[in-house]
C-alpha atoms as a PDB file:
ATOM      1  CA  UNK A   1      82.625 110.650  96.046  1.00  0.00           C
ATOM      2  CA  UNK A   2      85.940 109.066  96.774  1.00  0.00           C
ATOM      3  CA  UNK A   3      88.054 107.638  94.102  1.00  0.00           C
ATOM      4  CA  UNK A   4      87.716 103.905  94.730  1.00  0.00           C
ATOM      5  CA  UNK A   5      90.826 103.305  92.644  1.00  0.00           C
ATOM      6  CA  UNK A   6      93.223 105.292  94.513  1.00  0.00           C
ATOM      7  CA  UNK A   7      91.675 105.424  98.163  1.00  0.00           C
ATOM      8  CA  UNK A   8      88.463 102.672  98.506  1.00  0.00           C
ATOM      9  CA  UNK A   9      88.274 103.940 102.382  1.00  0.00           C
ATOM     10  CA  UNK A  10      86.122 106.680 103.805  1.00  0.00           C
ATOM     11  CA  UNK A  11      82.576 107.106 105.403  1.00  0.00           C
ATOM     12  CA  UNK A  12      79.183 105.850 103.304  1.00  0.00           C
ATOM     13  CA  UNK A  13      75.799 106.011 104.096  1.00  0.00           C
ATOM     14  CA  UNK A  14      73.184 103.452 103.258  1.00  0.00           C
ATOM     15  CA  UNK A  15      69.455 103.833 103.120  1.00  0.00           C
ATOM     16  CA  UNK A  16      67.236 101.597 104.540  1.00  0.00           C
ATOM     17  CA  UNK A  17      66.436  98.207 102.513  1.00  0.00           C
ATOM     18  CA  UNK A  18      69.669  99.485 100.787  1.00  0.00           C
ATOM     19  CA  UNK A  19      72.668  96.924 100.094  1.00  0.00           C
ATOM     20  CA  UNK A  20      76.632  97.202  98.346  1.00  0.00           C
ATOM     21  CA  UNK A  21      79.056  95.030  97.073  1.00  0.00           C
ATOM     22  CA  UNK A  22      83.029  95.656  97.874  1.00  0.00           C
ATOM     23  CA  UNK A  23      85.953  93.565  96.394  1.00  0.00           C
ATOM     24  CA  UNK A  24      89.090  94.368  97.158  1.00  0.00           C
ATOM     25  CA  UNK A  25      92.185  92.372  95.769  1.00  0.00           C
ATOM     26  CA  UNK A  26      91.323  88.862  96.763  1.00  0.00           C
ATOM     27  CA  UNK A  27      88.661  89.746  99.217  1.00  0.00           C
ATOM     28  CA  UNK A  28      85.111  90.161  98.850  1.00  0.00           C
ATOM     29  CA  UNK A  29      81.692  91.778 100.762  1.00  0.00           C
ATOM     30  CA  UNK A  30      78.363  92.157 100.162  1.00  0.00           C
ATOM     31  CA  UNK A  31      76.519  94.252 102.309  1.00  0.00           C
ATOM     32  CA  UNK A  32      72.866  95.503 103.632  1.00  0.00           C
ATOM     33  CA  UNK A  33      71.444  97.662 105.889  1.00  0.00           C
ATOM     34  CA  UNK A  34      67.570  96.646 107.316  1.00  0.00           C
ATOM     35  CA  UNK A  35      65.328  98.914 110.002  1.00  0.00           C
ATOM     36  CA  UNK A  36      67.121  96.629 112.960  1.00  0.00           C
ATOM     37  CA  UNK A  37      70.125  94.344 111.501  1.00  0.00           C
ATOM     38  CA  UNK A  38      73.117  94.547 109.147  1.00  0.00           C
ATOM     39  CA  UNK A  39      73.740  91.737 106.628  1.00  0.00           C
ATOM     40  CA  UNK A  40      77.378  90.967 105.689  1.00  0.00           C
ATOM     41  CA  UNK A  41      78.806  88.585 103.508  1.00  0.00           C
ATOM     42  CA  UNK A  42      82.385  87.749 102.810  1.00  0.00           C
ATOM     43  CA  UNK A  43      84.556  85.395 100.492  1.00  0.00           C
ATOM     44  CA  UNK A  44      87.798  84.629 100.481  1.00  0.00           C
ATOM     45  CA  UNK A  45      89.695  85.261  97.134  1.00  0.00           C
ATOM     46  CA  UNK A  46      91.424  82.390  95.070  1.00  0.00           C
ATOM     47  CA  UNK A  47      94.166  84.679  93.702  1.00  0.00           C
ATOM     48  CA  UNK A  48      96.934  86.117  95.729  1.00  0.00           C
ATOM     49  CA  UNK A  49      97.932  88.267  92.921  1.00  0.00           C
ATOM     50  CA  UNK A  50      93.959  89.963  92.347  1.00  0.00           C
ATOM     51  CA  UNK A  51      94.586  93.530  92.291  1.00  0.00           C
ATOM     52  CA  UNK A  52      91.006  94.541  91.050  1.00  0.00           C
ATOM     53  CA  UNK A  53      88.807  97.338  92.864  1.00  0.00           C
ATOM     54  CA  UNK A  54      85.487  97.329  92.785  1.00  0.00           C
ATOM     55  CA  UNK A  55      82.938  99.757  94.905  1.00  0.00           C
ATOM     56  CA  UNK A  56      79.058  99.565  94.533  1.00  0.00           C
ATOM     57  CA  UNK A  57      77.882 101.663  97.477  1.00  0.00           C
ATOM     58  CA  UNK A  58      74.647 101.502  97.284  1.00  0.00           C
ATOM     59  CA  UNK A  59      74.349  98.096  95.064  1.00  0.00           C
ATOM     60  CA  UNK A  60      73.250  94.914  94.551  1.00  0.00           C
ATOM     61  CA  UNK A  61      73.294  92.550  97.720  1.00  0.00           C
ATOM     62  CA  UNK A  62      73.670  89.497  95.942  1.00  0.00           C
ATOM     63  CA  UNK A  63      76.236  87.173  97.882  1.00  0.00           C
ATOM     64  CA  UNK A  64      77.076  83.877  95.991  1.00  0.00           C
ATOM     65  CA  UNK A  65      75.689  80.245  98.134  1.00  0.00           C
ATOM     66  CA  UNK A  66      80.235  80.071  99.339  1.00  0.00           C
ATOM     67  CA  UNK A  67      79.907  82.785 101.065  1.00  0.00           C
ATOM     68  CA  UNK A  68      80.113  83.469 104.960  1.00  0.00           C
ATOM     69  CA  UNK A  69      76.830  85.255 105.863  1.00  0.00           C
ATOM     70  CA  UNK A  70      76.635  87.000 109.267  1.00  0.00           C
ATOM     71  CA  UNK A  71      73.465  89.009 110.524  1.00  0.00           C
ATOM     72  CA  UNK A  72      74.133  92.178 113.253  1.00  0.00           C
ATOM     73  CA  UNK A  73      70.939  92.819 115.555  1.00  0.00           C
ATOM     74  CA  UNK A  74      70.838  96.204 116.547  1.00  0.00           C
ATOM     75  CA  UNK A  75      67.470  97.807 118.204  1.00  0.00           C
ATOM     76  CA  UNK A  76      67.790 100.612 115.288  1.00  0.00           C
ATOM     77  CA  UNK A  77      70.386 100.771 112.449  1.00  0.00           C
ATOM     78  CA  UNK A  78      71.671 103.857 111.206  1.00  0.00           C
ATOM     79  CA  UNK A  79      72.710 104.898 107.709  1.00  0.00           C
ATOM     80  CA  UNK A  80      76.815 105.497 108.875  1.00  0.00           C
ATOM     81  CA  UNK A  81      79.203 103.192 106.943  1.00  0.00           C
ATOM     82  CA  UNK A  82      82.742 103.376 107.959  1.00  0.00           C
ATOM     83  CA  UNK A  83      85.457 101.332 106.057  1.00  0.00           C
ATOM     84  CA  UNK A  84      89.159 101.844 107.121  1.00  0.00           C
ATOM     85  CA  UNK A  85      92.518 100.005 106.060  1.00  0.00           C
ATOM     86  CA  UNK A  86      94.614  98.320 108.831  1.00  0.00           C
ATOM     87  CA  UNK A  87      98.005  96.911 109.230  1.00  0.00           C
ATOM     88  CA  UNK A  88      98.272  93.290 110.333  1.00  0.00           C
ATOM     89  CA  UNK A  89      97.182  92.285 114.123  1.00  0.00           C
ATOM     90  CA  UNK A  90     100.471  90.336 114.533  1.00  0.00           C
ATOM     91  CA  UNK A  91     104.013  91.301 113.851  1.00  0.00           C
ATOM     92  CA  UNK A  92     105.316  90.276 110.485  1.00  0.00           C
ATOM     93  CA  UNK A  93     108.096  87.464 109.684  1.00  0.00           C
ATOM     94  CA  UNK A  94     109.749  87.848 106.603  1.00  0.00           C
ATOM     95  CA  UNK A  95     112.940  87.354 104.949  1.00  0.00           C
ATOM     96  CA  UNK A  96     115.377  88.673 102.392  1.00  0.00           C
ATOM     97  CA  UNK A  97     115.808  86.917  99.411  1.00  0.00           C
ATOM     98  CA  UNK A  98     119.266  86.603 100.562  1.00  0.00           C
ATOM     99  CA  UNK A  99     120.773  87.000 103.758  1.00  0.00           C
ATOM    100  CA  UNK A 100     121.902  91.024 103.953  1.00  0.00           C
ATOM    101  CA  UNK A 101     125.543  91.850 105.110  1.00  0.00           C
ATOM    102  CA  UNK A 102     126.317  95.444 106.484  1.00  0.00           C
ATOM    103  CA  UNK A 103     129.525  96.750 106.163  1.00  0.00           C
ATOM    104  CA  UNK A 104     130.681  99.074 109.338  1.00  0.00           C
ATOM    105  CA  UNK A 105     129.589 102.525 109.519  1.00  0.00           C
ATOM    106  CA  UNK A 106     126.700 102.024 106.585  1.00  0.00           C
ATOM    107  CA  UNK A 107     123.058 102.147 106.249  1.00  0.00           C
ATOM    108  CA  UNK A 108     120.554 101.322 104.275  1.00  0.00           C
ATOM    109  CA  UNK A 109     116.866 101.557 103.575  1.00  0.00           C
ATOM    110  CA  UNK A 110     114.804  98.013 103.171  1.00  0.00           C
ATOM    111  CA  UNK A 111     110.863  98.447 101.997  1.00  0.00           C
ATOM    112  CA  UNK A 112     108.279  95.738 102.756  1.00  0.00           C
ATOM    113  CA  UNK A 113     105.405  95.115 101.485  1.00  0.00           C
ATOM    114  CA  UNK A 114     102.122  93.586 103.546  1.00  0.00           C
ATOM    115  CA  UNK A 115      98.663  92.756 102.957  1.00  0.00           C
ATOM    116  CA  UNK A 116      96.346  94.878 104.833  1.00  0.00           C
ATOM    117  CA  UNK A 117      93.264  94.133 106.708  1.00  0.00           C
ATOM    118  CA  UNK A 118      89.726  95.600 106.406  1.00  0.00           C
ATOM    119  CA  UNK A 119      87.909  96.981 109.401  1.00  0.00           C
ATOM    120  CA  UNK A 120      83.853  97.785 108.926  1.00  0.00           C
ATOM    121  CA  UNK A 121      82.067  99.709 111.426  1.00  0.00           C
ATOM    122  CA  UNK A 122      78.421 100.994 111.227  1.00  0.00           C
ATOM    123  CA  UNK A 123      76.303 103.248 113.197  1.00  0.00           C
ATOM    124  CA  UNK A 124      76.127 106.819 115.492  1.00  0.00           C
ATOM    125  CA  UNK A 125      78.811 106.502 117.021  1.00  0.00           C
ATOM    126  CA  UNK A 126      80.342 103.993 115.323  1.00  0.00           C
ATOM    127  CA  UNK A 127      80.083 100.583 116.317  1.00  0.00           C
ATOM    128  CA  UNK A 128      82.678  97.771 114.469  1.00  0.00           C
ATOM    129  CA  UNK A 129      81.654  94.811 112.478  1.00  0.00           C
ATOM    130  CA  UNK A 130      84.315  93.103 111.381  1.00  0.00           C
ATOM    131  CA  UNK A 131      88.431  93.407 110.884  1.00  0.00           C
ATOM    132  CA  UNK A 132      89.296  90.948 107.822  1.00  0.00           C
ATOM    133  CA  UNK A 133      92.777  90.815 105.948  1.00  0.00           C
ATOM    134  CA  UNK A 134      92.526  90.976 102.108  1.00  0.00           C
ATOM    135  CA  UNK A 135      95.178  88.414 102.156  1.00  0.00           C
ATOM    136  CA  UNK A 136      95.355  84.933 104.134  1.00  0.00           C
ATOM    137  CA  UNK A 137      98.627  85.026 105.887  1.00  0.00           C
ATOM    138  CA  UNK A 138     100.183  82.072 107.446  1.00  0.00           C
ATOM    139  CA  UNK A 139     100.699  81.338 110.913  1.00  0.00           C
ATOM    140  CA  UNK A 140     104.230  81.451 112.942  1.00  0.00           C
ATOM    141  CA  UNK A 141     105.638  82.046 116.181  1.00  0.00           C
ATOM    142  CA  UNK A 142     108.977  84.316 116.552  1.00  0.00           C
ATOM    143  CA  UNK A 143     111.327  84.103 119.528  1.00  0.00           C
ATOM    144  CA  UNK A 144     113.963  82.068 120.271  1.00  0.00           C
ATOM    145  CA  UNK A 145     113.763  78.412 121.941  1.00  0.00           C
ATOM    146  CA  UNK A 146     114.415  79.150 125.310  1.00  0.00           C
ATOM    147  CA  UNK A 147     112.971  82.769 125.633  1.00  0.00           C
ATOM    148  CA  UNK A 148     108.754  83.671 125.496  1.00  0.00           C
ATOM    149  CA  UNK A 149     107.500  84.738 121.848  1.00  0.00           C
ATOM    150  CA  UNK A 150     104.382  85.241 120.777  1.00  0.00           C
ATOM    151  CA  UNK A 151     102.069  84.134 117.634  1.00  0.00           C
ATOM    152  CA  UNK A 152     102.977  86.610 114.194  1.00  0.00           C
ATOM    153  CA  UNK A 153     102.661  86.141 110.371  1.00  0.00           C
ATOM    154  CA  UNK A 154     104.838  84.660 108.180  1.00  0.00           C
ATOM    155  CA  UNK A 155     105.306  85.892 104.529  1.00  0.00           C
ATOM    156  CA  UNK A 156     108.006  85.603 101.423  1.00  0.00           C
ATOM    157  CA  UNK A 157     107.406  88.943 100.237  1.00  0.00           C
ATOM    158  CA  UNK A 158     110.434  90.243  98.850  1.00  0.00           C
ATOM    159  CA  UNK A 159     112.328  92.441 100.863  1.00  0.00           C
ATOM    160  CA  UNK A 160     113.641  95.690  98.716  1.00  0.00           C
ATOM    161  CA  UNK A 161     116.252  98.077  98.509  1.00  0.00           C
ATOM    162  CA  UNK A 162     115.311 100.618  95.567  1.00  0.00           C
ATOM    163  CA  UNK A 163     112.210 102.680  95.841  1.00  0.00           C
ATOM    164  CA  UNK A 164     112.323 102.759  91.939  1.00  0.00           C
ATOM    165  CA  UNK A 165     111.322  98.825  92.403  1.00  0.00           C
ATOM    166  CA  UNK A 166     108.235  99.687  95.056  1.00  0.00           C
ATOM    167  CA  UNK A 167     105.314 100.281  93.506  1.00  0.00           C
ATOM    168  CA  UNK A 168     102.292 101.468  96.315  1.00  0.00           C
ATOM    169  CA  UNK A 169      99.350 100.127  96.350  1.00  0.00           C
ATOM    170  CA  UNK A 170      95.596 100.780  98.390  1.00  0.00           C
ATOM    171  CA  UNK A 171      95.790  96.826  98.885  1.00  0.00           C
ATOM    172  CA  UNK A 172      99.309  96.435 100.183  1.00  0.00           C
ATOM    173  CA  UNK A 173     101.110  98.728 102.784  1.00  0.00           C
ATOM    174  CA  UNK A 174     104.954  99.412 102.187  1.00  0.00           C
ATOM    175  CA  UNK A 175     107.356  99.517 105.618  1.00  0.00           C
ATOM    176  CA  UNK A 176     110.049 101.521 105.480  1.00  0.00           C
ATOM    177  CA  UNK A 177     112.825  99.787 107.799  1.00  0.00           C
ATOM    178  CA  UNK A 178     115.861 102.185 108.531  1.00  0.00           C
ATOM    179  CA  UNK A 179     118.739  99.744 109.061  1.00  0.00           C
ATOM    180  CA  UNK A 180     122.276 101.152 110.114  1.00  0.00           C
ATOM    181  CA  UNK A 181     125.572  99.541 111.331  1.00  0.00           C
ATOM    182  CA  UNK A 182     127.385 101.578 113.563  1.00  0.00           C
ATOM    183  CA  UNK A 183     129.525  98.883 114.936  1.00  0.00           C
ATOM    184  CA  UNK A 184     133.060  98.204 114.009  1.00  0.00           C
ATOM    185  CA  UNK A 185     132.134  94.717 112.369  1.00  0.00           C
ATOM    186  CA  UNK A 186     129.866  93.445 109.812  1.00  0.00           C
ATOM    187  CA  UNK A 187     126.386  92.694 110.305  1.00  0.00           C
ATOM    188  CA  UNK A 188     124.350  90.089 108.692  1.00  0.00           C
ATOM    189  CA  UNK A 189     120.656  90.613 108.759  1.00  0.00           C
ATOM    190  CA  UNK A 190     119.109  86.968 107.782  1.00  0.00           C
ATOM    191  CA  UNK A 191     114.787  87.906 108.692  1.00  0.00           C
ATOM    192  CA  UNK A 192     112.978  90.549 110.010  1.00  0.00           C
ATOM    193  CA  UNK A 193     109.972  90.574 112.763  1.00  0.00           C
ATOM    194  CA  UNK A 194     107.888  93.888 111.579  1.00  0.00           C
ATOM    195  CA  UNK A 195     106.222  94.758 115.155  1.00  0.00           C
ATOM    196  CA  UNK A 196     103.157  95.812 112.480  1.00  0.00           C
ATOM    197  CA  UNK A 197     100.217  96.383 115.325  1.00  0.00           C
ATOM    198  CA  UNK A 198     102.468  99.048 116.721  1.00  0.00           C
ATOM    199  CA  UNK A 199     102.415 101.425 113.684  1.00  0.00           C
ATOM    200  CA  UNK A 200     100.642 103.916 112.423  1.00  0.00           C
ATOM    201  CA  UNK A 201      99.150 103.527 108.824  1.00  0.00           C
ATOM    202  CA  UNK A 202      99.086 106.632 106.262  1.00  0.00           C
ATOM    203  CA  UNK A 203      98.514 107.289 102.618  1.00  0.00           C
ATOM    204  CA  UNK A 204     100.368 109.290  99.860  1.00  0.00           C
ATOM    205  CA  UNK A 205      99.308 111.877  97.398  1.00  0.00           C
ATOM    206  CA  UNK A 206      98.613 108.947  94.933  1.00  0.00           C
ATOM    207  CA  UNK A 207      96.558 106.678  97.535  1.00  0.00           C
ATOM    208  CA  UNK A 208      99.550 103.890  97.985  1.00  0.00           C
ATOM    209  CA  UNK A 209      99.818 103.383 101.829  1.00  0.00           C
ATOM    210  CA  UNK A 210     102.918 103.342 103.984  1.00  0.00           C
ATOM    211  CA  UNK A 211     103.042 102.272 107.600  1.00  0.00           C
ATOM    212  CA  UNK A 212     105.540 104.523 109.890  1.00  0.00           C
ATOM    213  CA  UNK A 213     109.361 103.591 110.005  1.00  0.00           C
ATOM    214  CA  UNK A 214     110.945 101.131 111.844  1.00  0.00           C
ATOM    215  CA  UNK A 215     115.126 101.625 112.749  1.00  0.00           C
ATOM    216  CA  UNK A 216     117.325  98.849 113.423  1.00  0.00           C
ATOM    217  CA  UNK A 217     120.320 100.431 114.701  1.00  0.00           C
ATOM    218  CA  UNK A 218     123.845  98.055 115.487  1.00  0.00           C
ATOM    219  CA  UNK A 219     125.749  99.550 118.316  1.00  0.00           C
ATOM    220  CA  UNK A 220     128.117  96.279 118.185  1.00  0.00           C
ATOM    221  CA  UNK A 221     127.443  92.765 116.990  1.00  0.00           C
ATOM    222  CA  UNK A 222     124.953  90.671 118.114  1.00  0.00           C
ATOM    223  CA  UNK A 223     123.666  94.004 119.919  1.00  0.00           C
ATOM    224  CA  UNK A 224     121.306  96.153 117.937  1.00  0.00           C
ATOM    225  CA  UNK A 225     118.360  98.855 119.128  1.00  0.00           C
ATOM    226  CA  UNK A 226     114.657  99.037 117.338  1.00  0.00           C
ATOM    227  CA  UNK A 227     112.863 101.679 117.802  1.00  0.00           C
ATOM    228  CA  UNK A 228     109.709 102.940 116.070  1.00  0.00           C
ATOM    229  CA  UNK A 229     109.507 106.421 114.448  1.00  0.00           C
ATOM    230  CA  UNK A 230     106.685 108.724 114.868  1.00  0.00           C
ATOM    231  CA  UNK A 231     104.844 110.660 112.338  1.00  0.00           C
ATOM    232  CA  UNK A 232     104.701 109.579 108.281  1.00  0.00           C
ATOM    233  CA  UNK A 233     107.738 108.437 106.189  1.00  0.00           C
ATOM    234  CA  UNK A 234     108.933 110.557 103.521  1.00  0.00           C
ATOM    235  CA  UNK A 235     107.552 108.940 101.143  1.00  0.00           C
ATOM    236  CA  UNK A 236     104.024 109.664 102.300  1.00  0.00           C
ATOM    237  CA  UNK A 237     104.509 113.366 103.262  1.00  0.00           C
ATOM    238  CA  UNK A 238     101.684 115.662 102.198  1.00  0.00           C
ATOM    239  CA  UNK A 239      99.279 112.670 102.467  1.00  0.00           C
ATOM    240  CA  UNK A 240      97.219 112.141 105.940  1.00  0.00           C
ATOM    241  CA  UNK A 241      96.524 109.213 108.648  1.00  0.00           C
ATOM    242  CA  UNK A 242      94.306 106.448 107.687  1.00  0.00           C
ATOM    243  CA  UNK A 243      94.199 104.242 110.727  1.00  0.00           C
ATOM    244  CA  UNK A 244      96.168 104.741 114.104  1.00  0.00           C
ATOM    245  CA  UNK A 245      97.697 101.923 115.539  1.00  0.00           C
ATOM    246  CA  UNK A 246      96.477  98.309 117.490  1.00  0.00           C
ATOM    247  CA  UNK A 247      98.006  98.711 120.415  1.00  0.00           C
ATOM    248  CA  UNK A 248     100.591 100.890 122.647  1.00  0.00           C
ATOM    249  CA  UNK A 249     104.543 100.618 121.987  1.00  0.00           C
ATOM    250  CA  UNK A 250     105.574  97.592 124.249  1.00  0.00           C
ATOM    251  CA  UNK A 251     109.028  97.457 125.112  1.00  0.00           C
ATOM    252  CA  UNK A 252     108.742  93.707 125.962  1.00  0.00           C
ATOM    253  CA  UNK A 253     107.446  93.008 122.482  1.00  0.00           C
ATOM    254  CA  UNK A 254     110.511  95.155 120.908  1.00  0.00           C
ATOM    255  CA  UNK A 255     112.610  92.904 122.701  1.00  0.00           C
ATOM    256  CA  UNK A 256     111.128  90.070 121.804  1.00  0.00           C
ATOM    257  CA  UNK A 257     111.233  91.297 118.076  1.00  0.00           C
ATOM    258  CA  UNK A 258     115.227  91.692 118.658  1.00  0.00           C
ATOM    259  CA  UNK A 259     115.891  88.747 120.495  1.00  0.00           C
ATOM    260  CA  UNK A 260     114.142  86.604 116.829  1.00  0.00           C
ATOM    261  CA  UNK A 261     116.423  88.236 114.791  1.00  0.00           C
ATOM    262  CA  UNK A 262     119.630  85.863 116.270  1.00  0.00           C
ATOM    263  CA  UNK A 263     117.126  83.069 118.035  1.00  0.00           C
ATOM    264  CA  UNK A 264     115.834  80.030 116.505  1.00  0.00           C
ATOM    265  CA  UNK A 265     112.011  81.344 115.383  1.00  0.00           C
ATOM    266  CA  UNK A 266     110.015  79.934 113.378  1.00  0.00           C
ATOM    267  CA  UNK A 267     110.745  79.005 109.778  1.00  0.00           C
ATOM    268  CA  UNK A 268     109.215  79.802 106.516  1.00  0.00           C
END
């Protein structure tokens, strides 16, 4: 059995006439498995803060009148439950608390902290369901005026400095971001556009989940490189993959994420 507290993921089965309840943070399912359909029922959390985990695989399928019922036909259902944490399926906006200066020649390690999604897939082989973040996140749209974007997520999570201060979570992923001047000048780094559907998501020893590391690297003002580094951080060595990631490395969306950070984007 897995330990619901540290790592809620993994693979289930469900008799027939059999149902389950999940909650994870702020979001909630109810679940049940019939000879030719799967019932699912979410709910959207009131409190941004809920940390609470709850598993009841096999359970009660007792969904309250609020919540969103949807019914999957198949011709024959199999026992196979599959639940798996994602990153976000749009790069991230946020900001420091305060704008963050760079001296020349220095570097520095910021940590982020996201909601994550939840994706459900049933069946031999596995067939998906539905891909739900835990979190409502708002909408925005990065780039600047006169150059394409493209539609992201906008948060005021804090942006941090100390590990001491991070504490992981199975509900939140952290982001390492590897920034380094190497330009002659100072730097000031004023937001960040997390390219989130291009990373890889893993877990440590103690179930907290880290997403792979982004570098921001200034050559020269107003000139700086992002690249995406493969393979766990540190911080989640020893632990394993948990989901790989949305889509292909796209140098036009890298770009794109460099050209917000001195455009006009979108505010929070």
């Amino acid at each position: 059995m897995v330990d619901t507290i540290r790592s809620w993921w993994g693979e289930r089965s469900l008799a027939l006439g059999e149902g389950g309840y999940l909650r994870l943070g702020a979001r909630e399912l109810w679940l049940q498995r019939s000879a030719h359909d799967w019932l699912v029922a979410t709910r959207d959390g009131r409190d941004p803060l809920a940390q609470e985990i709850a598993l009841e695989l096999p359970g009660v399928f007792a969904p309250p009148a609020e919540a969103r019922l949807c019914r999957y036909a198949f011709s024959t259902t199999h026992p196979r439950l599959s639940l798996t944490p994602r990153l976000a399926d749009r790069p991230l906006i946020c900001r420091p608390e305060a704008p963050l200066t760079l001296l020349p020649r220095q570097q520095v390690e910021l940590l982020v902290s996201s909601p994550i999604w939840v994706a459900l897939a049933v069946g031999e082989p596995l067939q998906p369901l539905l891909d739900l973040p835990l979190l409502r996140l708002s909408d925005s749209w990065f780039g600047p005026p006169t150059r394409p974007g493209g539609l992201s997520y906008a948060t005021t999570t804090r942006v941090l400095t100390e590990r001491s201060a991070v504490h992981p979570s199975p509900l939140r992923a952290i982001t390492p971001v590897a920034v380094r001047n190497s330009s002659p000048t100072p730097v000031t780094l004023e937001r960040l556009n997390l390219p989130l559907p291009m990373l890889e998501l893993y877990h440590d020893r103690q179930g907290g989940l880290w997403s792979g590391v982004v570098k921001l690297e200034w050559e020269r003002a107003q000139e700086v490189e992002l690249t995406l580094v493969e393979g766990p951080p540190t911080a989640a060595a020893g632990g394993e993959r948990v989901a790989t990631a949305r889509q292909a490395v796209s140098r036009n969306l890298l770009f794109q994420a460099v050209d917000y950070l001195f455009g006009e984007g979108a505010g929070l």
